[in-house]
C-alpha atoms as a PDB file:
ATOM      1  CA  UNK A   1     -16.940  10.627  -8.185  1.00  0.00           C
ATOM      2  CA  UNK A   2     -14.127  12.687  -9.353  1.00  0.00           C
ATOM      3  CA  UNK A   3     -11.177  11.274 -10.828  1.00  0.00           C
ATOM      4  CA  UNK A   4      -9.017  12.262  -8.242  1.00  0.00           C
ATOM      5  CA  UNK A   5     -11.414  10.616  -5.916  1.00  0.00           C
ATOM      6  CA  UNK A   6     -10.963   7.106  -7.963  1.00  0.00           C
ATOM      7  CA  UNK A   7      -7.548   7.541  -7.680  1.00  0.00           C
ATOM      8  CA  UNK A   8      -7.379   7.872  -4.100  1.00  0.00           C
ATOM      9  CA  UNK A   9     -10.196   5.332  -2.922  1.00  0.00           C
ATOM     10  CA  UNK A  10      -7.881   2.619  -4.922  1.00  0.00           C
ATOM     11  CA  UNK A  11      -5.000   3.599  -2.482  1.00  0.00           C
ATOM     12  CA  UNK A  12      -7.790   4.002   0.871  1.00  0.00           C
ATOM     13  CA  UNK A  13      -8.909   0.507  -0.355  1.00  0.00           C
ATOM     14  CA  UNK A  14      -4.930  -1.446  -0.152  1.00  0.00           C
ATOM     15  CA  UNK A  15      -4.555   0.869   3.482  1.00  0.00           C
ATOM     16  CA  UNK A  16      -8.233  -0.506   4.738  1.00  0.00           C
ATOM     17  CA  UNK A  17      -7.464  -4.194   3.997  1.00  0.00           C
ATOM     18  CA  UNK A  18      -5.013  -3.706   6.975  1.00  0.00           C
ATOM     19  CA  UNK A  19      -7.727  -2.785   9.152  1.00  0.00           C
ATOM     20  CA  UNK A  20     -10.295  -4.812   7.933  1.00  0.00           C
ATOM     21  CA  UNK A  21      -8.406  -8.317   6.921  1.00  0.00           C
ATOM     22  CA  UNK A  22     -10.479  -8.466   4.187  1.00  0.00           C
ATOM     23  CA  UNK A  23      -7.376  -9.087   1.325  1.00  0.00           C
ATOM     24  CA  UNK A  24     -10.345 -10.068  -1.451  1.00  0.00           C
ATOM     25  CA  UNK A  25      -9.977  -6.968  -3.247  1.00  0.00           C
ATOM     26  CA  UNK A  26      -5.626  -6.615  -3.237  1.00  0.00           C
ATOM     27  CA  UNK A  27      -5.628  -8.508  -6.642  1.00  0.00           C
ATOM     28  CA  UNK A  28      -8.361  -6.521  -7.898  1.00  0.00           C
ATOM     29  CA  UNK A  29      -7.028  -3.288  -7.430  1.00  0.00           C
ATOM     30  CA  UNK A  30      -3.380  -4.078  -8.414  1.00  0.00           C
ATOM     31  CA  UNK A  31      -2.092  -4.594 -12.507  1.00  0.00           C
ATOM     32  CA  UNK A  32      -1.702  -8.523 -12.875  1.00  0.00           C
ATOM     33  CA  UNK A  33       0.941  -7.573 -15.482  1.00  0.00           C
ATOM     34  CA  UNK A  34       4.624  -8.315 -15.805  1.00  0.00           C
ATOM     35  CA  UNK A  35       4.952  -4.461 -15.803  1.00  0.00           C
ATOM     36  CA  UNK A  36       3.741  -4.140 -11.914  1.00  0.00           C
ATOM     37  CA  UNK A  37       6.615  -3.867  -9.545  1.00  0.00           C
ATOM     38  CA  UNK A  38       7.051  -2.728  -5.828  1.00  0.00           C
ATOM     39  CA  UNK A  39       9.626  -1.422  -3.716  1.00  0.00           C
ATOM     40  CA  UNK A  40       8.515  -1.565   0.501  1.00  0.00           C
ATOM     41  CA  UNK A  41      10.134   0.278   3.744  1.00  0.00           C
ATOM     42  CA  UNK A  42      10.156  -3.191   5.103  1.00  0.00           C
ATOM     43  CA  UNK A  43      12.301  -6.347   3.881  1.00  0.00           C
ATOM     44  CA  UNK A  44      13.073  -7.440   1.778  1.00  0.00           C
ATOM     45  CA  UNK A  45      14.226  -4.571  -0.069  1.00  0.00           C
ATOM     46  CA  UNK A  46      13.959  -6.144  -3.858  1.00  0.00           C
ATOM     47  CA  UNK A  47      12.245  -4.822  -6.783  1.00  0.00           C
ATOM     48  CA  UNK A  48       8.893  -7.041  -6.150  1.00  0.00           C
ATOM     49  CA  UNK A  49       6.521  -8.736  -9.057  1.00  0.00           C
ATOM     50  CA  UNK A  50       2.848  -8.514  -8.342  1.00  0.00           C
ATOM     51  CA  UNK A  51       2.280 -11.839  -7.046  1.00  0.00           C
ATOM     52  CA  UNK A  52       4.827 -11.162  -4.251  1.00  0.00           C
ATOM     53  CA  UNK A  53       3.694  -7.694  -3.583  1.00  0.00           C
ATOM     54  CA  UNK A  54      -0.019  -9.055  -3.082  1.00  0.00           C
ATOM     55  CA  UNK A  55       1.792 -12.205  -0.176  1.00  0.00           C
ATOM     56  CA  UNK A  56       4.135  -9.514   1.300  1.00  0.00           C
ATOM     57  CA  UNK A  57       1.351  -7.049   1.893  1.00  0.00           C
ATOM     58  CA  UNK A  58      -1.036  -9.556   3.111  1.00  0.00           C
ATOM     59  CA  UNK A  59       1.657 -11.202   5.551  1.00  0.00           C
ATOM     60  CA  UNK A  60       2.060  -7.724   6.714  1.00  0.00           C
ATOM     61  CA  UNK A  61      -1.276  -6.568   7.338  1.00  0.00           C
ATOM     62  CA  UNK A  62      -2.029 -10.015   9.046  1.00  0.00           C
ATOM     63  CA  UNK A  63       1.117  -9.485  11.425  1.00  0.00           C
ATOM     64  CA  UNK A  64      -0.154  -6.251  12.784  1.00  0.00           C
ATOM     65  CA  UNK A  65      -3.325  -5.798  15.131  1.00  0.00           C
ATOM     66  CA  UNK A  66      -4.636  -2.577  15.808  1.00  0.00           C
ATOM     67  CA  UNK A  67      -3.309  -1.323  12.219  1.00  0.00           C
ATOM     68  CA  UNK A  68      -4.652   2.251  11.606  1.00  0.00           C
ATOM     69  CA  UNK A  69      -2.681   4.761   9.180  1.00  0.00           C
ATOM     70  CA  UNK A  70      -3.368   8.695   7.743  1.00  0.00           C
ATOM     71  CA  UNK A  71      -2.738   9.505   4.857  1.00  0.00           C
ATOM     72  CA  UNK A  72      -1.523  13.521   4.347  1.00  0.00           C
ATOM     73  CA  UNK A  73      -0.813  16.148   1.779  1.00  0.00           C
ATOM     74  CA  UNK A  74      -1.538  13.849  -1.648  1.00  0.00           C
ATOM     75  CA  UNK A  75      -0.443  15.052  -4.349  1.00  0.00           C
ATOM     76  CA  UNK A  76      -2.710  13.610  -7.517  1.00  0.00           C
ATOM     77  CA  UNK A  77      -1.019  13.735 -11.154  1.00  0.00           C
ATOM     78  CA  UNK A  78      -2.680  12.589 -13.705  1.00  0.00           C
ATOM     79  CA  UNK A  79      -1.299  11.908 -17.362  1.00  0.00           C
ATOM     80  CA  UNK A  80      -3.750  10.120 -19.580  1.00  0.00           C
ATOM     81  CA  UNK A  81      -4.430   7.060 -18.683  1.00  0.00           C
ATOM     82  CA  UNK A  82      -1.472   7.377 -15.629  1.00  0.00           C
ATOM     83  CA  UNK A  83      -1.607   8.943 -12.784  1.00  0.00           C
ATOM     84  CA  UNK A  84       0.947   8.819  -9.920  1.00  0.00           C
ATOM     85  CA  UNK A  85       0.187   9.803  -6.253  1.00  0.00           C
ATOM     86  CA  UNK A  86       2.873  11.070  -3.611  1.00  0.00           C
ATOM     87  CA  UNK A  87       1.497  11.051   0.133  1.00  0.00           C
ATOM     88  CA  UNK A  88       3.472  11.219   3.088  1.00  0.00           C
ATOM     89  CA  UNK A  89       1.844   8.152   5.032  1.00  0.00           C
ATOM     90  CA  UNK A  90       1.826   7.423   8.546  1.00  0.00           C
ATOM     91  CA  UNK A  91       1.129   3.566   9.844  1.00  0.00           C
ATOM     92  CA  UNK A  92       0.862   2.456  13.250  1.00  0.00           C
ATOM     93  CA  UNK A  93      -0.805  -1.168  15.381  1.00  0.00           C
ATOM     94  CA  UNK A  94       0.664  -3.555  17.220  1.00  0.00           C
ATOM     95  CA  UNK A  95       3.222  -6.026  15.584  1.00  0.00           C
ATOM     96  CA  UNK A  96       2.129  -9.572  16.735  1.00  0.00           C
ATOM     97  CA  UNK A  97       4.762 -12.491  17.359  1.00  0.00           C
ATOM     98  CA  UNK A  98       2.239 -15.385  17.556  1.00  0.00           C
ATOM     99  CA  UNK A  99       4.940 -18.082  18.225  1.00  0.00           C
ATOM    100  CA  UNK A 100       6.456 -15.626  21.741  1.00  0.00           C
ATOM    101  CA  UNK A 101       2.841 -14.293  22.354  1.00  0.00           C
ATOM    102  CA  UNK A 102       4.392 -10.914  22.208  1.00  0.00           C
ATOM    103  CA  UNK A 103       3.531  -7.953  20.614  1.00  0.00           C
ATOM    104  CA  UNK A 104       5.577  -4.322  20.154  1.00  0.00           C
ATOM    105  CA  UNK A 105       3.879  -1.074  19.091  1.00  0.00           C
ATOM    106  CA  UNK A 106       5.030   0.026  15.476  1.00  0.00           C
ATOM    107  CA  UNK A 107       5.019   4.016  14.081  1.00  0.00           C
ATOM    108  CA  UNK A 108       5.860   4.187  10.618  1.00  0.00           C
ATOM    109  CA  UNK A 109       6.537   7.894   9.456  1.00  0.00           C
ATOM    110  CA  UNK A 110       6.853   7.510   5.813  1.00  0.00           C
ATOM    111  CA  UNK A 111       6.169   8.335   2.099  1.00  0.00           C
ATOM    112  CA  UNK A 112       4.844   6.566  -0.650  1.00  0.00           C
ATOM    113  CA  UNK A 113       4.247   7.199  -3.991  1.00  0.00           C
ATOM    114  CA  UNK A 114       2.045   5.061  -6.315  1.00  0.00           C
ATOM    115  CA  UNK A 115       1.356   4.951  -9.974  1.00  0.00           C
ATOM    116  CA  UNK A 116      -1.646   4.171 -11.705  1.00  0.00           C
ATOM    117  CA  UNK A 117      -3.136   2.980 -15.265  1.00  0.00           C
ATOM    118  CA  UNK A 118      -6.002   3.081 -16.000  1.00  0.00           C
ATOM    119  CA  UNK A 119      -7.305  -0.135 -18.028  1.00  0.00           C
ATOM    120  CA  UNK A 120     -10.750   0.218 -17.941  1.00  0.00           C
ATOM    121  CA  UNK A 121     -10.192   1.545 -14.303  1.00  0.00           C
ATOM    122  CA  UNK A 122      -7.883   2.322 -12.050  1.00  0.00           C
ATOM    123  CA  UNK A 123      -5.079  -0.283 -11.048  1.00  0.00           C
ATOM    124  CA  UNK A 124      -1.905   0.377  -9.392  1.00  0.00           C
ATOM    125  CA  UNK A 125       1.276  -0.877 -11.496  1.00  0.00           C
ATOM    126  CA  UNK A 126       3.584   0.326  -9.087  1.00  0.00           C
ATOM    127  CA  UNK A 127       4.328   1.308  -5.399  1.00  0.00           C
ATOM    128  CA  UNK A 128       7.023   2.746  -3.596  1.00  0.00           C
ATOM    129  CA  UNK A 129       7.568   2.458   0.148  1.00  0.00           C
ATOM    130  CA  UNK A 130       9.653   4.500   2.159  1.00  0.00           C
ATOM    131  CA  UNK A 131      10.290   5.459   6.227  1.00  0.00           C
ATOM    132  CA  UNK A 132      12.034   8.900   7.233  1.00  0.00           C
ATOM    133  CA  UNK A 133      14.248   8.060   9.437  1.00  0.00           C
ATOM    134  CA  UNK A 134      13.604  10.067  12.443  1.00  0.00           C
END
């Protein structure tokens, strides 16, 4: 497998725990490291520390059924032991209410760009979220 190929299969394996509600691997593919931060396209809006980043992401992916997303045009940089990855991502499912039994359809047109270390392999130290507003 190709380095770029790492790269992206880290970022394919945060998207598929949406599908797949299998969170085992979030803390294993993010840096458990005072350095890791987050920003999201969802609140809140803060500058996030890993352990928050791994809840938030797992209360999201748990709140939406039907989750599917697409990743297009990446853009792969790598520096060393860094790399950082611009996408434009698209996210869609159902968002589930459990306490009103309701649900609404989501469509998230956005980008994202994550950066990477790589200590002995690839872990991402930092994510950033963002919709276009349509």
């Amino acid at each position: 497998m190709s380095e770029n190929e790492e790269i992206i299969k880290i970022i394919e394996t945060l998207l598929e725990s949406g599908k797949t509600k299998d969170f085992s691997l979030l803390r294993d593919i993010h840096l458990n490291d005072y350095r890791f931060s987050s920003f999201s396209d969802l609140p809140p809006y803060d500058l996030k520390d890993f352990q928050t980043t791994v809840e938030l992401e797992e209360l999201k992916f748990i709140s939406i059924s039907d989750y599917d997303y697409q990743i297009k045009n990446p853009k792969i940089s790598v520096f060393g032991n860094a790399a950082v990855v611009a996408l434009e991502l698209n996210q869609k499912g159902m968002l589930v209410d459990t306490k009103a039994y309701t649900g609404e359809h989501i469509s998230i047109e956005g980008r994202a760009t994550f950066v990477l270390v790589k200590q002995p392999t690839w872990k991402i130290v930092h994510i950033h979220l963002s919709r276009i507003k349509n």
